[in-house]
PDB file of N, CA and C in Angstrom:
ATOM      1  N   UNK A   1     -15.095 -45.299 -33.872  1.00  0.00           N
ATOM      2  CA  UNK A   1     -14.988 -43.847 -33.717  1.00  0.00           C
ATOM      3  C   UNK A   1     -16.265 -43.324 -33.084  1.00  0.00           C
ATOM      4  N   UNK A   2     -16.212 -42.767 -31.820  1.00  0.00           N
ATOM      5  CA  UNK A   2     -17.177 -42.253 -31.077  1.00  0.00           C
ATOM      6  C   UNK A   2     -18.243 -41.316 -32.274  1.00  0.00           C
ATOM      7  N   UNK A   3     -19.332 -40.841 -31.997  1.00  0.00           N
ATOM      8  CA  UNK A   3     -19.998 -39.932 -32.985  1.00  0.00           C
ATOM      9  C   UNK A   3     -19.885 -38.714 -32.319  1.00  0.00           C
ATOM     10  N   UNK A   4     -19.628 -38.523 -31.064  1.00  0.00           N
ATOM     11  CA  UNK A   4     -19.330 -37.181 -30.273  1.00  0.00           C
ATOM     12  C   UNK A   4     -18.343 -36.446 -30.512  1.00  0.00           C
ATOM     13  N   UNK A   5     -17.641 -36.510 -31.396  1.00  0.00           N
ATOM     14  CA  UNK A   5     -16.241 -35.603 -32.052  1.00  0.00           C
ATOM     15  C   UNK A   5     -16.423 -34.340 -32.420  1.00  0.00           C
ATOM     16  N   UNK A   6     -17.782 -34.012 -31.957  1.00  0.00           N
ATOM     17  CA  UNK A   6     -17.579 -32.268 -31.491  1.00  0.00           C
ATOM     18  C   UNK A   6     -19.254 -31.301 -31.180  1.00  0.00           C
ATOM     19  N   UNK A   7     -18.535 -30.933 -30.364  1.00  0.00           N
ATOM     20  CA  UNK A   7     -20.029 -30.345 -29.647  1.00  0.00           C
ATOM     21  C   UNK A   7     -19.886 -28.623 -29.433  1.00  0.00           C
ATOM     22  N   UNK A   8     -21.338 -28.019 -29.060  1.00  0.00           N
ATOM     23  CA  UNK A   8     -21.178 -26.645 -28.329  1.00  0.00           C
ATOM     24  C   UNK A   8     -22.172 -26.539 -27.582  1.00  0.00           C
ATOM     25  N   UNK A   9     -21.594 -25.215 -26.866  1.00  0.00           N
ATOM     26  CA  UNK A   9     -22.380 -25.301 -25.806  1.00  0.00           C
ATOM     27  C   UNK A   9     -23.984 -24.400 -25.641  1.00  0.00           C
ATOM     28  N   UNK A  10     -24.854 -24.344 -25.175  1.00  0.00           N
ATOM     29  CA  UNK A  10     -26.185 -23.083 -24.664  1.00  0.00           C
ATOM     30  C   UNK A  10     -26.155 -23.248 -23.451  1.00  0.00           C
ATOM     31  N   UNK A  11     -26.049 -22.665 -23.056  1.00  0.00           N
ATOM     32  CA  UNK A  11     -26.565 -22.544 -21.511  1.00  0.00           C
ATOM     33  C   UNK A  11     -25.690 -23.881 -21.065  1.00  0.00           C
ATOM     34  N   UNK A  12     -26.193 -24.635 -20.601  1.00  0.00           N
ATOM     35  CA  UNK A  12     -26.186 -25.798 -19.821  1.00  0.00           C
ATOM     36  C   UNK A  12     -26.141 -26.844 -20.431  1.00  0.00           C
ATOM     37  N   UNK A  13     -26.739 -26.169 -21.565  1.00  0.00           N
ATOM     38  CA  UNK A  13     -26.811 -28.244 -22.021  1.00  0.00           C
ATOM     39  C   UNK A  13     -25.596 -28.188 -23.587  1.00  0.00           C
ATOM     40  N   UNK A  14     -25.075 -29.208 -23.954  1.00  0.00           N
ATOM     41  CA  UNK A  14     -24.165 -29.525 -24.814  1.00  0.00           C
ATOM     42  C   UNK A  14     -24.308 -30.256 -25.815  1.00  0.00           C
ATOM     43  N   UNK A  15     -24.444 -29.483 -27.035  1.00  0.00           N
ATOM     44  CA  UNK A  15     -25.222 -30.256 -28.528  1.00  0.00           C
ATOM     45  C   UNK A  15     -23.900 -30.960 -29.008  1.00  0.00           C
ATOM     46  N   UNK A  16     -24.416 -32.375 -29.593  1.00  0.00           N
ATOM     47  CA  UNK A  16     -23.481 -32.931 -30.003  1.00  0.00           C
ATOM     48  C   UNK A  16     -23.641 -33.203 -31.543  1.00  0.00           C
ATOM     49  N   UNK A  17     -22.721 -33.641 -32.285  1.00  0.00           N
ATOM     50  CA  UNK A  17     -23.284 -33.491 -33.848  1.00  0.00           C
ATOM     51  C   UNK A  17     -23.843 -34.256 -34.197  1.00  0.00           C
ATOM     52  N   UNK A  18     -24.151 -35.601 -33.550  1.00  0.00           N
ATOM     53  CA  UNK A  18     -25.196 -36.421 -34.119  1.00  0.00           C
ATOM     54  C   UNK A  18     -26.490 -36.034 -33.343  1.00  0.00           C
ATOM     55  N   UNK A  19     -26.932 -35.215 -33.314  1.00  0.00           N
ATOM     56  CA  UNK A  19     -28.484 -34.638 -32.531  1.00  0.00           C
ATOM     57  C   UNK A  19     -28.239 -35.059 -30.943  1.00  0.00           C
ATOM     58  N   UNK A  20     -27.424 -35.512 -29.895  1.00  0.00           N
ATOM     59  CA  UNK A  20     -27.296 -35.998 -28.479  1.00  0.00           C
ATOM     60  C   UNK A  20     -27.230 -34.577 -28.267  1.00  0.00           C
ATOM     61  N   UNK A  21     -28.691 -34.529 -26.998  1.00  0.00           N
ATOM     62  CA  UNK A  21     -28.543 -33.101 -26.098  1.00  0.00           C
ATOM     63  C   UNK A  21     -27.930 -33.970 -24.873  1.00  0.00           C
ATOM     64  N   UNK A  22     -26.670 -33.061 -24.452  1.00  0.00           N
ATOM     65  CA  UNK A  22     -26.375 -33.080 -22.888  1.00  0.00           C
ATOM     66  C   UNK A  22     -26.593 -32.452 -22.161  1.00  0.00           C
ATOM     67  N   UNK A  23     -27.082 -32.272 -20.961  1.00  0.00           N
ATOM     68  CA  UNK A  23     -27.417 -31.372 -19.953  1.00  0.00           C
ATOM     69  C   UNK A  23     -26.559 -31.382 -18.820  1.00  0.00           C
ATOM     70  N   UNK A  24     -25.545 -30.075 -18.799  1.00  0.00           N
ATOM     71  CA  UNK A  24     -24.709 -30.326 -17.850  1.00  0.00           C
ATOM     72  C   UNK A  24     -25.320 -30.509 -16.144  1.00  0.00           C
ATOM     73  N   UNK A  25     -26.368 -29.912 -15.969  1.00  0.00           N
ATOM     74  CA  UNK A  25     -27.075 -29.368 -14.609  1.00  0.00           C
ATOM     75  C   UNK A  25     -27.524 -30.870 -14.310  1.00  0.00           C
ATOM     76  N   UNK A  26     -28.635 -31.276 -15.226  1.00  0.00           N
ATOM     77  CA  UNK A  26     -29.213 -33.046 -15.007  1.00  0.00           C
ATOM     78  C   UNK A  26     -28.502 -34.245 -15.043  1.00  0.00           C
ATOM     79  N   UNK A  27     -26.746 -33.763 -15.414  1.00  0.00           N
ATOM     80  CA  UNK A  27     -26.632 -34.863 -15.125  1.00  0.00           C
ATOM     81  C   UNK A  27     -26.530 -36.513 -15.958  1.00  0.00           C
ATOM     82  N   UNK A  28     -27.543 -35.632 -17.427  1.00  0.00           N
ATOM     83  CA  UNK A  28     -28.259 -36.742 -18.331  1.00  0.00           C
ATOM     84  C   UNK A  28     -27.843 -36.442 -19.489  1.00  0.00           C
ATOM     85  N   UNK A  29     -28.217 -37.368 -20.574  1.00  0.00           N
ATOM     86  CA  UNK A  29     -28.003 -36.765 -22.193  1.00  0.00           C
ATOM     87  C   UNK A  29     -28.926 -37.889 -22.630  1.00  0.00           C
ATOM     88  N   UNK A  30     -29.520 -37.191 -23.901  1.00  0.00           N
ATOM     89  CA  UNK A  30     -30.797 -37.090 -24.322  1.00  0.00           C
ATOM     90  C   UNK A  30     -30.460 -37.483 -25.857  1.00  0.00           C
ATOM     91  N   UNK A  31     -31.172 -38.682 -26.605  1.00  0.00           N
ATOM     92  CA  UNK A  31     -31.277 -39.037 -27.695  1.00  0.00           C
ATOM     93  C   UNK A  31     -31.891 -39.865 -28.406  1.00  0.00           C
ATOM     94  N   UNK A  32     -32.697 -38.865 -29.412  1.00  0.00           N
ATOM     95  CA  UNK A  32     -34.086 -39.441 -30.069  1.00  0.00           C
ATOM     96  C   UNK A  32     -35.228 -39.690 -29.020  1.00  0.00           C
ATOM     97  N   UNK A  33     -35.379 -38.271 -27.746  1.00  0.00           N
ATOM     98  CA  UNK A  33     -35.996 -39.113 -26.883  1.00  0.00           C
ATOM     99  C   UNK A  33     -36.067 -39.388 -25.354  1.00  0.00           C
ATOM    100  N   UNK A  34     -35.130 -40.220 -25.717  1.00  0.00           N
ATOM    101  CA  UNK A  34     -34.080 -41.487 -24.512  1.00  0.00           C
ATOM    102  C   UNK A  34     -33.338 -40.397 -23.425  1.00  0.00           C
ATOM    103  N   UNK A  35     -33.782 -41.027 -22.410  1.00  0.00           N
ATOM    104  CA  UNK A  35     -32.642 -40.689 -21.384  1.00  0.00           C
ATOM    105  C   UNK A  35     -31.956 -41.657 -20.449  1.00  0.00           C
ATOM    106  N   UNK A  36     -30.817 -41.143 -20.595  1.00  0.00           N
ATOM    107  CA  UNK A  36     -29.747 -42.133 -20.421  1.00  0.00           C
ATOM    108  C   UNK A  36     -28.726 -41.390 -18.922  1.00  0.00           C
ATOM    109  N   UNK A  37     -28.483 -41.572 -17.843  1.00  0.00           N
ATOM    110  CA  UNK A  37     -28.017 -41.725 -16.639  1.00  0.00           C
ATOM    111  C   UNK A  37     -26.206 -41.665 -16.990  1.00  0.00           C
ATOM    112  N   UNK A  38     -25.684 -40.235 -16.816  1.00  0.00           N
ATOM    113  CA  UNK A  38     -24.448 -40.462 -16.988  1.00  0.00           C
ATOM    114  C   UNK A  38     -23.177 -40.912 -16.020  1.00  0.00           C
ATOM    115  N   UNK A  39     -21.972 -41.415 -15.938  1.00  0.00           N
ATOM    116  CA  UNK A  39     -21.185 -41.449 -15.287  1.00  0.00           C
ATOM    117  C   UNK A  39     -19.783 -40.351 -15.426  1.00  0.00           C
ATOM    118  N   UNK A  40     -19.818 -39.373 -14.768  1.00  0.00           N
ATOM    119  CA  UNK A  40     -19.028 -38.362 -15.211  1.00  0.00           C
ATOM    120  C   UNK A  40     -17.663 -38.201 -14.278  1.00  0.00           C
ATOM    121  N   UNK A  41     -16.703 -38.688 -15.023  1.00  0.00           N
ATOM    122  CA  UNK A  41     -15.125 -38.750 -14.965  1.00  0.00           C
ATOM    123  C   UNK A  41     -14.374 -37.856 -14.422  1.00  0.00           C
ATOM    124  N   UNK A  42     -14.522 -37.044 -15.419  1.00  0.00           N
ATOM    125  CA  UNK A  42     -13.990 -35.707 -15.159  1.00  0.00           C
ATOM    126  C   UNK A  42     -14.759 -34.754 -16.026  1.00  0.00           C
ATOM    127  N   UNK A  43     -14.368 -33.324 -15.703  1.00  0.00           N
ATOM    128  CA  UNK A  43     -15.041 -31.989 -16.485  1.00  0.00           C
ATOM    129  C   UNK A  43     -15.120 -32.070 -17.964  1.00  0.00           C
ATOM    130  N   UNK A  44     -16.094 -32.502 -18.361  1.00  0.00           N
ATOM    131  CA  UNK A  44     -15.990 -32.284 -19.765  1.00  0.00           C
ATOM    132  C   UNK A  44     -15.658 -33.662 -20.407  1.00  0.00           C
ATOM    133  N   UNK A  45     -15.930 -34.594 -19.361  1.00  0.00           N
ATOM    134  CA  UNK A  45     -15.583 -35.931 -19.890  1.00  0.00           C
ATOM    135  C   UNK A  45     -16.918 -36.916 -19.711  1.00  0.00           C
ATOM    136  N   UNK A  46     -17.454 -37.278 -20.567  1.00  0.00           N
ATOM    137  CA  UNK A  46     -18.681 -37.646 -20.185  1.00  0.00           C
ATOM    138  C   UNK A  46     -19.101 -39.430 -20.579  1.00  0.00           C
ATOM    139  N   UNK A  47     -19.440 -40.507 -19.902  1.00  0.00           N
ATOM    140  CA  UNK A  47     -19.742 -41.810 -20.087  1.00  0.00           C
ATOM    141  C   UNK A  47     -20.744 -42.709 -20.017  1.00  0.00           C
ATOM    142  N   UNK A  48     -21.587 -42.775 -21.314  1.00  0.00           N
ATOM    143  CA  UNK A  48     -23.062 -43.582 -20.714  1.00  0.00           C
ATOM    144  C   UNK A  48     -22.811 -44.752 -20.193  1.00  0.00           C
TER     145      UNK A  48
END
């Protein structure tokens, strides 16, 4: 079971409930830290 099973949004970037910031603008998502290079599918569909 993914840990991303539900998020909201500020601005741009997209909090997820285990502490993962996404940043819709960069492209990236952010955890503990870490940045990680996404592959993005579709709108709102997001794949490290």
């Amino acid at each position: 079971m993914s840990n991303l099973n539900f998020s909201f949004l500020v601005g741009t970037k997209v909090f997820f409930g285990n502490g993962v910031v996404y940043d819709r603008l960069a492209g990236t998502i952010k955890e503990m830290g870490k940045s990680k290079i996404l592959l993005i599918t579709d709108p709102g569909i997001v794949k490290v």
